[in-house]
N, C-alpha and C. Protein backbone atom coordinates (compact mmCIF):
# COMPACT_ATOMS: atom_id res chain seq x y z
N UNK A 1 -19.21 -4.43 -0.22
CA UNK A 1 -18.86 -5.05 -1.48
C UNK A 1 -17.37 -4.86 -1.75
N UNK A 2 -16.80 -5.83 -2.41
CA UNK A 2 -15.33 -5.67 -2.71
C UNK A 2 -14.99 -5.52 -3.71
N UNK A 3 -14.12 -4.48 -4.63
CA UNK A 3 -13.84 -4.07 -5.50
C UNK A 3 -12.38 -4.66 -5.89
N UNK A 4 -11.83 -5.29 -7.20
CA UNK A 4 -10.52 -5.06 -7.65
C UNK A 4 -9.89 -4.49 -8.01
N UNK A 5 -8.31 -4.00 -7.01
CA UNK A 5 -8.05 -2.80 -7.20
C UNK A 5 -6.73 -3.38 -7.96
N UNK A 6 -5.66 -2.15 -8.52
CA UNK A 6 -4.57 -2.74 -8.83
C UNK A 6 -3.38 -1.98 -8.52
N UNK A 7 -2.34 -2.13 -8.30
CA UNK A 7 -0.83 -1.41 -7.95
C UNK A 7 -0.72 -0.33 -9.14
N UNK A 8 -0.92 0.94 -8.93
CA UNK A 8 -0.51 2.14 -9.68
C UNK A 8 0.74 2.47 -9.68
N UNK A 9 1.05 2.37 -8.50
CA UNK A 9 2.76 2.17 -8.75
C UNK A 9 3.31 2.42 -6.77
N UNK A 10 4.17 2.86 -7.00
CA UNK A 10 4.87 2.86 -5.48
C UNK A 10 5.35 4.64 -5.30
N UNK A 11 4.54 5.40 -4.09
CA UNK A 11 4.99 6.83 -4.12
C UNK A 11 5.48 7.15 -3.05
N UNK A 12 5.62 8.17 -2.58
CA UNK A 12 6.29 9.04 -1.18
C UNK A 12 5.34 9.53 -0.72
N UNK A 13 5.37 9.30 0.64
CA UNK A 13 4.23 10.98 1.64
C UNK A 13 5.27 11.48 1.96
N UNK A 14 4.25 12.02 3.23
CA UNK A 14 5.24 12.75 4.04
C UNK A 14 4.72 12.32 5.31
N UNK A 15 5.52 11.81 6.15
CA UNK A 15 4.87 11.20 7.77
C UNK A 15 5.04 12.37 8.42
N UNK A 16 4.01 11.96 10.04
CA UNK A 16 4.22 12.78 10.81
C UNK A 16 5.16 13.54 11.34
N UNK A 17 6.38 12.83 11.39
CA UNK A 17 7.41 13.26 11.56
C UNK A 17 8.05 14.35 10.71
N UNK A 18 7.88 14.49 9.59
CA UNK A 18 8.20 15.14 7.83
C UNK A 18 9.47 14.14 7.56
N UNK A 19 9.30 12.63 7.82
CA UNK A 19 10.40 12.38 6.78
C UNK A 19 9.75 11.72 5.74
N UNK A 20 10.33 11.51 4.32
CA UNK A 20 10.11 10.63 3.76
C UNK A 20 9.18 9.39 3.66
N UNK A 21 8.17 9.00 3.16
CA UNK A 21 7.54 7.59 3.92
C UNK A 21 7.06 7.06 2.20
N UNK A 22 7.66 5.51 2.19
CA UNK A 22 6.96 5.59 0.90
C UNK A 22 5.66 4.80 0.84
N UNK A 23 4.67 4.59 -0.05
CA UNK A 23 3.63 3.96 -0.10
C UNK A 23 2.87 3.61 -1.04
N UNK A 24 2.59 2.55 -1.07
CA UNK A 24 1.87 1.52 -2.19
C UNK A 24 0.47 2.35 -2.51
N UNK A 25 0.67 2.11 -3.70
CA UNK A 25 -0.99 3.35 -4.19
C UNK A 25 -1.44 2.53 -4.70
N UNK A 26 -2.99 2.19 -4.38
CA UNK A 26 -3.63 1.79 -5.30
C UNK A 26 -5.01 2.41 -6.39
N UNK A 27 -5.39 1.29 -7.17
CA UNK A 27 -6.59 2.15 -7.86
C UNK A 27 -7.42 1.05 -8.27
N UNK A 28 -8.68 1.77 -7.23
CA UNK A 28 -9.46 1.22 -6.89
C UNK A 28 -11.31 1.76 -6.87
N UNK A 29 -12.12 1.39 -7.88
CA UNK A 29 -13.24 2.06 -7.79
C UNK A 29 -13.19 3.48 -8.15
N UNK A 30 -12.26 3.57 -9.10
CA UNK A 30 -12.13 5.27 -9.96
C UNK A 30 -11.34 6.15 -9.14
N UNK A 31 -10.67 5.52 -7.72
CA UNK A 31 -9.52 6.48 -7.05
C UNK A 31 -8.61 5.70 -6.80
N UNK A 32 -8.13 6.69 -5.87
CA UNK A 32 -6.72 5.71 -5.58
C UNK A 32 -7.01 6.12 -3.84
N UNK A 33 -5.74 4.90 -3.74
CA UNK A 33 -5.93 4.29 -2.15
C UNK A 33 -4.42 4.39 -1.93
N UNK A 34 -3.56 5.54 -1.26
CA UNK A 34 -2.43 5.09 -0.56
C UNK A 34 -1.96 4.44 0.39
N UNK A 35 -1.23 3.41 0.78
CA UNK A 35 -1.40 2.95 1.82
C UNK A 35 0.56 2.64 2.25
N UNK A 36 0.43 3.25 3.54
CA UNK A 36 2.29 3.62 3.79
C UNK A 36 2.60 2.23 3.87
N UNK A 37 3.99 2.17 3.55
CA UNK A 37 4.49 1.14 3.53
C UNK A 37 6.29 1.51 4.15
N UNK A 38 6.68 0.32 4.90
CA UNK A 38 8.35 0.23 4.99
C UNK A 38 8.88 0.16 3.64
N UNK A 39 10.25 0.93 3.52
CA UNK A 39 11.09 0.84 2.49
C UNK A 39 11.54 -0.08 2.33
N UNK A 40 11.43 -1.71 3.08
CA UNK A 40 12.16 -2.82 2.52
C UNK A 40 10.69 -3.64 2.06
N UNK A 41 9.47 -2.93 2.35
CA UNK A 41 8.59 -3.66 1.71
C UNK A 41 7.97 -3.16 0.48
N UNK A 42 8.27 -1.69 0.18
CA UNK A 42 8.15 -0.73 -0.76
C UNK A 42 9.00 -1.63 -1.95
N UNK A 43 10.45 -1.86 -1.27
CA UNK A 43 11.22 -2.49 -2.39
C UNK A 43 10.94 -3.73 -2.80
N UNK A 44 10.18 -4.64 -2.02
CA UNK A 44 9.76 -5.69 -2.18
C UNK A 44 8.21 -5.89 -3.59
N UNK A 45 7.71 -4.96 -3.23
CA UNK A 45 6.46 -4.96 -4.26
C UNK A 45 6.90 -4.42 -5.32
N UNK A 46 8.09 -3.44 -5.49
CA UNK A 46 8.09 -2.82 -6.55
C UNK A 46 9.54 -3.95 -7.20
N UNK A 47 9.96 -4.76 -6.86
CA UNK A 47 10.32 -5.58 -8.02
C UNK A 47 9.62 -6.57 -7.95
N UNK A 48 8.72 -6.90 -7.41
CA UNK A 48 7.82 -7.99 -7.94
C UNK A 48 7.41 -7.93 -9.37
N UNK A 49 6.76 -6.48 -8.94
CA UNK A 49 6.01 -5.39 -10.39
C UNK A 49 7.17 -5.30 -11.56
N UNK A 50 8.54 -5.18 -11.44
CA UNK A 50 9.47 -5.21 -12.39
C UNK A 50 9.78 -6.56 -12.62
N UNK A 51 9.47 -7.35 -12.16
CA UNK A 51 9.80 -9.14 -12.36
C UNK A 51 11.44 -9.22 -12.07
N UNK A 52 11.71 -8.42 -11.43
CA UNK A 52 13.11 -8.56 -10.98
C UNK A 52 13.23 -9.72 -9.85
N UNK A 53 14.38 -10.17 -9.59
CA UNK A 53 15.23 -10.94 -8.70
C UNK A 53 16.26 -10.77 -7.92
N UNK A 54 16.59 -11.29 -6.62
CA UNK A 54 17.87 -11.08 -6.21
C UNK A 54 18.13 -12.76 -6.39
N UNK A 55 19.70 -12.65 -6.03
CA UNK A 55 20.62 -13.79 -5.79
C UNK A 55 20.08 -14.75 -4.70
N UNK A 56 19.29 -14.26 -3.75
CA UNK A 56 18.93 -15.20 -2.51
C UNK A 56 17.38 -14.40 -2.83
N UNK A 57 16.62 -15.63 -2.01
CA UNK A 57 15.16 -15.26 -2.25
C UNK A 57 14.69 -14.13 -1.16
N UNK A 58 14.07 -12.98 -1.29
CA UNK A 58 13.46 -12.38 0.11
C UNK A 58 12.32 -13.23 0.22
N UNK A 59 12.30 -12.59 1.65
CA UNK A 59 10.97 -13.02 2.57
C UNK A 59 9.61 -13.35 1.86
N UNK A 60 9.17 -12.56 0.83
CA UNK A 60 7.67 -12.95 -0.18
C UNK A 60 8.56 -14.26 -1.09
N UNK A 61 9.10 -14.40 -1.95
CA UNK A 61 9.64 -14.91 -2.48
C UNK A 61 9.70 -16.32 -1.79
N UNK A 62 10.48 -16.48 -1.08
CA UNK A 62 11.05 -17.53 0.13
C UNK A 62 9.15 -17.91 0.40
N UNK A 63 8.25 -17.28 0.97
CA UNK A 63 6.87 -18.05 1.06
C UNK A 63 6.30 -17.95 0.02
N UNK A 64 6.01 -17.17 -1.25
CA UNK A 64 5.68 -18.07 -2.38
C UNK A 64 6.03 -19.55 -2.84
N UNK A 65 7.79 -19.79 -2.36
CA UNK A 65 8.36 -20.85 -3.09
C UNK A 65 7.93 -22.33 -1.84
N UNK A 66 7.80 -21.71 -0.52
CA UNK A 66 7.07 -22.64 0.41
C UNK A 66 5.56 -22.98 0.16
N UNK A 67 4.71 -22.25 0.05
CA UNK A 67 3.47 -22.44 -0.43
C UNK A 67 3.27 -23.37 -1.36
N UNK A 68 3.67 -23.28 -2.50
CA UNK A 68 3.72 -23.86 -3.62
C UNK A 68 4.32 -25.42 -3.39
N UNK A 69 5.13 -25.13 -3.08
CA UNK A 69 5.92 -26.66 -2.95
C UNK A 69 5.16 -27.78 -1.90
N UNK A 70 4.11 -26.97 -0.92
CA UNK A 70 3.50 -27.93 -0.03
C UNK A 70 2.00 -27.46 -0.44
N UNK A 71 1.83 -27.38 -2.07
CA UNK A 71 0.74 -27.24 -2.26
C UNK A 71 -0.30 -26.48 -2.54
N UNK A 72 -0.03 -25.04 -1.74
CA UNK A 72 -0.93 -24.38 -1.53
C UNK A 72 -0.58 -23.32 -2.52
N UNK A 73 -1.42 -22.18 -2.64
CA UNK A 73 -1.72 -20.72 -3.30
C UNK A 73 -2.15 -20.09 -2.88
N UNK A 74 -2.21 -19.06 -3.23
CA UNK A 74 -2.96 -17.29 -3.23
C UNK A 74 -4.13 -17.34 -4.00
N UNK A 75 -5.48 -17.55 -3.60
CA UNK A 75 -6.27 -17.55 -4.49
C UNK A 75 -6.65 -15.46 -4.57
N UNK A 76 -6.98 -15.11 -3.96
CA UNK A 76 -7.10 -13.37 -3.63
C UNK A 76 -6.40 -13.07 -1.72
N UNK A 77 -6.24 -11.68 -2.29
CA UNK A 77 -6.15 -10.93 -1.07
C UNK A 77 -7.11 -9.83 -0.89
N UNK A 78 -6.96 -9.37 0.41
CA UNK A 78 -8.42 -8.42 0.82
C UNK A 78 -7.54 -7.65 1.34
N UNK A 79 -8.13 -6.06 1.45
CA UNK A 79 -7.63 -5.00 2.33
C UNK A 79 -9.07 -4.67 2.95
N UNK A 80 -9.72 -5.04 4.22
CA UNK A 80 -10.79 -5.17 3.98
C UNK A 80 -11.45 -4.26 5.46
N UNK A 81 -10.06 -3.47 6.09
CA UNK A 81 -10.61 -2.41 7.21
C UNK A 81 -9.78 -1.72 7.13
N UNK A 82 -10.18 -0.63 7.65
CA UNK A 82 -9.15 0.89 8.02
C UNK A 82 -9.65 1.03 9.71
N UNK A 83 -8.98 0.93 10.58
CA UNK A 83 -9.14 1.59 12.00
C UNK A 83 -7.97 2.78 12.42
N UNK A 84 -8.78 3.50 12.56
CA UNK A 84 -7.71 4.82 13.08
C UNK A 84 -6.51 4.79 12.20
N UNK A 85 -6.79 4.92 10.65
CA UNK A 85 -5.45 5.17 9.84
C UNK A 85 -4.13 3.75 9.43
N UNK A 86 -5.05 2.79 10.22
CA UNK A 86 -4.30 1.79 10.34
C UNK A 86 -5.07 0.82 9.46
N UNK A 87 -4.66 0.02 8.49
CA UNK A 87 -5.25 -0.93 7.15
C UNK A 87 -4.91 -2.47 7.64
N UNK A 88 -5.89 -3.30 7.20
CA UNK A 88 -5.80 -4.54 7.73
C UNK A 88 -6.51 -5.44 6.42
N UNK A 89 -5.75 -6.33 6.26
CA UNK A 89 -5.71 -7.54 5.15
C UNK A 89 -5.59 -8.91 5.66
N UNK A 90 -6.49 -9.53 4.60
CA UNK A 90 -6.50 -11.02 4.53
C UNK A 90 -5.73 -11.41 3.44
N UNK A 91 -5.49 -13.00 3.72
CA UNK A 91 -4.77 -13.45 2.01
C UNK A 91 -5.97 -14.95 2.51
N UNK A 92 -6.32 -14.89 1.41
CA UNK A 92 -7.21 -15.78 0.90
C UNK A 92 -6.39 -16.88 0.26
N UNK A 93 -5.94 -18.60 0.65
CA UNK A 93 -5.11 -19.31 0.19
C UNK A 93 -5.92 -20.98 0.27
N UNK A 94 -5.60 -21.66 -0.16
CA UNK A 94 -6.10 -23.14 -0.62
C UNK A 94 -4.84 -24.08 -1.07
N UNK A 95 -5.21 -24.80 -0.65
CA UNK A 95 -4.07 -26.42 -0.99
C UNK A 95 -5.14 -27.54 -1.36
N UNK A 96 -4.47 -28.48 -2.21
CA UNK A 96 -4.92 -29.75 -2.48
C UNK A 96 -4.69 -30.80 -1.36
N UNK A 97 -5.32 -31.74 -1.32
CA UNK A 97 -5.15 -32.69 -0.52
C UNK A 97 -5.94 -33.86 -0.83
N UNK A 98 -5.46 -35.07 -1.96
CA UNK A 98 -6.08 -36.12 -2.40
C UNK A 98 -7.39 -35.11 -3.30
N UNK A 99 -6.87 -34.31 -3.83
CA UNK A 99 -7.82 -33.75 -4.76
C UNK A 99 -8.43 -32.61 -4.65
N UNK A 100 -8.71 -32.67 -2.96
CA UNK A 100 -9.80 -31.91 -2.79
C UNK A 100 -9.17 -30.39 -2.17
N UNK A 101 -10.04 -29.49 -2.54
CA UNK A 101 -9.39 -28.15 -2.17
C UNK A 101 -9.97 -27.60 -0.49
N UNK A 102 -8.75 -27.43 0.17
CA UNK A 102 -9.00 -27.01 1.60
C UNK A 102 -8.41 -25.33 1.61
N UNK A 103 -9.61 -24.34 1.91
CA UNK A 103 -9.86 -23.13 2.12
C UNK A 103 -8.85 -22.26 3.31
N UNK A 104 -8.10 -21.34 3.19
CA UNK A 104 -7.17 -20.98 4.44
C UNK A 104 -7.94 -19.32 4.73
N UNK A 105 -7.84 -18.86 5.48
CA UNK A 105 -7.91 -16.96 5.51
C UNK A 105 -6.74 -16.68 6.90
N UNK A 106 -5.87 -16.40 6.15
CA UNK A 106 -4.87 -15.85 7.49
C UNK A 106 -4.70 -13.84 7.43
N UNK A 107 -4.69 -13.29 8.15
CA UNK A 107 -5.06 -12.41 8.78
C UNK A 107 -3.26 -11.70 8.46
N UNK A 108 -3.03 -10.13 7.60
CA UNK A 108 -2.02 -10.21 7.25
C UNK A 108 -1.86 -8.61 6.86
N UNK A 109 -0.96 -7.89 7.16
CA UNK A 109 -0.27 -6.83 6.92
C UNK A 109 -0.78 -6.27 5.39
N UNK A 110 -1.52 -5.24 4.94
CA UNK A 110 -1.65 -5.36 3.56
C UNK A 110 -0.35 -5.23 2.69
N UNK A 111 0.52 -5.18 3.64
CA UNK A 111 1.89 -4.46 2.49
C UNK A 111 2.46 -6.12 2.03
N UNK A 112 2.21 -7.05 3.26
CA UNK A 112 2.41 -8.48 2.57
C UNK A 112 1.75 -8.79 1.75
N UNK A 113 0.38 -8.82 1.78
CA UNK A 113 -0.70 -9.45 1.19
C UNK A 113 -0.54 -8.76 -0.11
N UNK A 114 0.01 -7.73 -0.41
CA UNK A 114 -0.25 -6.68 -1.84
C UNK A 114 1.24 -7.34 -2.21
N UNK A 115 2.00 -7.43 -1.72
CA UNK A 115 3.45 -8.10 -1.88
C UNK A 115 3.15 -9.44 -2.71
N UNK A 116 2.57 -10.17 -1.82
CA UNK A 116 1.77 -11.55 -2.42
C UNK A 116 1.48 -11.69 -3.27
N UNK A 117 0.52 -11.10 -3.49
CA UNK A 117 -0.35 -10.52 -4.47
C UNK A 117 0.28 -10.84 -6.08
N UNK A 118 1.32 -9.44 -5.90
CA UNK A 118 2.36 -9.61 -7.10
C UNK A 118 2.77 -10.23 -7.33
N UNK A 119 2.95 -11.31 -6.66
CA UNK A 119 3.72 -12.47 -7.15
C UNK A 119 3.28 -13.80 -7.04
N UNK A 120 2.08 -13.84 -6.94
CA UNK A 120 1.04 -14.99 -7.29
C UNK A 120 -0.31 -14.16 -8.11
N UNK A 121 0.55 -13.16 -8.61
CA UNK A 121 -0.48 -12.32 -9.72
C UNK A 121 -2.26 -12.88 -9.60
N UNK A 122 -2.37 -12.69 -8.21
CA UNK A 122 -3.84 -12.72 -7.82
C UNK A 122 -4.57 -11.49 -7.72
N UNK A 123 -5.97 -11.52 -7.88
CA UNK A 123 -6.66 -10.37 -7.05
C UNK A 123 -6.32 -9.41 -6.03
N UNK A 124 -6.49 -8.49 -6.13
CA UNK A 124 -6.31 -7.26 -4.71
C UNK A 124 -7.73 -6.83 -4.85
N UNK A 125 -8.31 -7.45 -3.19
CA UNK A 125 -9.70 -6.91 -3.52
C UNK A 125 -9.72 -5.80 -2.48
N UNK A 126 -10.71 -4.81 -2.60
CA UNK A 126 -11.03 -3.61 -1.52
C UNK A 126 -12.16 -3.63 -0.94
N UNK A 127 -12.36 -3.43 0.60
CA UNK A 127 -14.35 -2.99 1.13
C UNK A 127 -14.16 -2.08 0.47
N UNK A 128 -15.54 -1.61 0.09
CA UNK A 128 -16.20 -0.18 -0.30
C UNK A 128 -16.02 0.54 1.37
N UNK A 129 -16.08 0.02 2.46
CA UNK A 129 -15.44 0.70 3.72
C UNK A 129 -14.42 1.68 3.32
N UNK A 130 -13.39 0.72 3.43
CA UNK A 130 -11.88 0.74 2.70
C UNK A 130 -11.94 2.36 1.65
N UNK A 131 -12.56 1.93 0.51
CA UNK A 131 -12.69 3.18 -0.46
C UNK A 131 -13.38 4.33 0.28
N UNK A 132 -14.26 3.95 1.15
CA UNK A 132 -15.00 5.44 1.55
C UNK A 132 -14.27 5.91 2.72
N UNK A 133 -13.64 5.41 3.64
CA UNK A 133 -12.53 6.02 4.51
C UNK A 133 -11.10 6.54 3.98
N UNK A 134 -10.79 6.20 2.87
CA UNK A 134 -9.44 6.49 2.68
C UNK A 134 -9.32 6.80 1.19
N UNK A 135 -9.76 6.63 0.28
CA UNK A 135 -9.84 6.73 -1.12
C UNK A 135 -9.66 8.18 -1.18
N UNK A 136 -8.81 8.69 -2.47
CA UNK A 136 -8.75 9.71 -3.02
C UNK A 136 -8.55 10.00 -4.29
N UNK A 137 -9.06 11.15 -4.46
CA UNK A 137 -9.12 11.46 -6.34
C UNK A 137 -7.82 11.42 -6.87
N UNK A 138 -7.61 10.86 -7.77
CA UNK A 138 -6.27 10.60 -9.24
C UNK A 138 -5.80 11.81 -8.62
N UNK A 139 -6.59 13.05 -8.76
CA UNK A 139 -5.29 14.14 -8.94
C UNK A 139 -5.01 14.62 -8.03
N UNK A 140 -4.95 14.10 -6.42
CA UNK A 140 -4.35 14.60 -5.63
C UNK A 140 -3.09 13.52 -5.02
N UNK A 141 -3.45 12.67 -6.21
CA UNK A 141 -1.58 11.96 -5.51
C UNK A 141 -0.90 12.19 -7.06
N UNK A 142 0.53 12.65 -6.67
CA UNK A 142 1.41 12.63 -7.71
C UNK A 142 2.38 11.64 -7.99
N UNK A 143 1.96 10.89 -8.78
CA UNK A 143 2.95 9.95 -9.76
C UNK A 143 3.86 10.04 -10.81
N UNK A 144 5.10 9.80 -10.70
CA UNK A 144 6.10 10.10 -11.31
C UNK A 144 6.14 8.86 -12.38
N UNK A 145 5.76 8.03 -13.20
CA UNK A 145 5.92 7.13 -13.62
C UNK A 145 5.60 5.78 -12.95
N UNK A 146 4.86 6.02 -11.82
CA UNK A 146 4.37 5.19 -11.00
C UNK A 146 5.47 4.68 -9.83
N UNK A 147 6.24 5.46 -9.93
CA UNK A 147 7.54 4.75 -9.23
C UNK A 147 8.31 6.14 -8.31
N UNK A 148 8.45 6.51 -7.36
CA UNK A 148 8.73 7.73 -6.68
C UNK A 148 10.50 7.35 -6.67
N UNK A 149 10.84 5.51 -6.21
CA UNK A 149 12.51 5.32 -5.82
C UNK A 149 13.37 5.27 -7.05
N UNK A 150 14.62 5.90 -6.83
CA UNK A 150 15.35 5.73 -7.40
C UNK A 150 15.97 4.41 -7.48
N UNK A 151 16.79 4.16 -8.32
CA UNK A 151 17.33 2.56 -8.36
C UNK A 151 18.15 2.11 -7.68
N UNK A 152 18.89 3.13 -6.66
CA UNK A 152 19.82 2.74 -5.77
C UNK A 152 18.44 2.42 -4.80
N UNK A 153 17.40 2.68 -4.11
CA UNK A 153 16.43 1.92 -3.04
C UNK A 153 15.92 0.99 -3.62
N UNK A 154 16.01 0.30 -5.04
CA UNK A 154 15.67 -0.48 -5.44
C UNK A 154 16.12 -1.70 -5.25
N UNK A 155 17.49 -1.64 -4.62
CA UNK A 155 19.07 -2.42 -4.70
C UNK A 155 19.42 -2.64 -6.03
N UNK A 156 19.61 -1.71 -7.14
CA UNK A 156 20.38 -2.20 -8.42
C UNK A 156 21.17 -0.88 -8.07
């Protein structure tokens, strides 16, 4: 079964390595779900979430504004496996065509699809898989205001 989860905010681990790693948290089914993310995609979701802009469009941005223009949308996204620590997402999308609505499922990075997400303010759905492999209680991730970067990784 799939649950709707939502962006708690954007935090830090610590990778294998011990550096720094940041990652999209979600909350989902009464926990939360971290899930690592690159710092240019970290920065990407977290001004979605601030409704911020740059001067030139990034990469989510740039295919929101393609989608749209030839029709199509974000109806939901899925995070809908965990294999060996590794998370895997769908984006669920549809276009018109003489009226009628034609169904897409493309197969997609969750850090895009949650990227997406934000900015076609759709669904983030979860397997109960998903929650029972990786889910954890509120109080073992620490949130600073939901936001771990400072505003210089933000680019302001």
């Amino acid at each position: 079964m799939d649950h709707e989860a939502e962006v708690a905010g954007i935090g830090v681990g610590v990778g294998p390595d011990g550096e720094e790693v940041p990652a999209v948290v979600l909350r989902v089914r009464g926990e939360v779900l971290p899930i690592f993310v690159t710092r240019d995609q970290a920065q990407s979701i977290r001004l979605a979430m601030d409704g911020g802009v740059f001067d030139r469009p990034l990469t989510h941005d740039l295919l929101v504004e393609m989608l749209t223009e030839f029709g199509g949308a974000v109806d939901s996204v899925r995070i809908d496996d965990i294999t060996d620590g590794t998370f895997y997402g769908k984006v669920d999308a549809e276009r018109y065509e003489d009226g009628e609505p034609e169904s897409f499922v493309f197969d997609a990075r969750p850090s895009d699809a949650i990227a997406l997400a934000t900015r076609f303010e759709c669904p983030i759905l979860v397997g109960d898989e998903v929650v029972d492999a990786a889910g954890q209680s509120p109080e073992s991730i620490e949130m600073s205001g939901g936001d771990e970067f400072g505003d210089e990784e933000r680019g302001r």
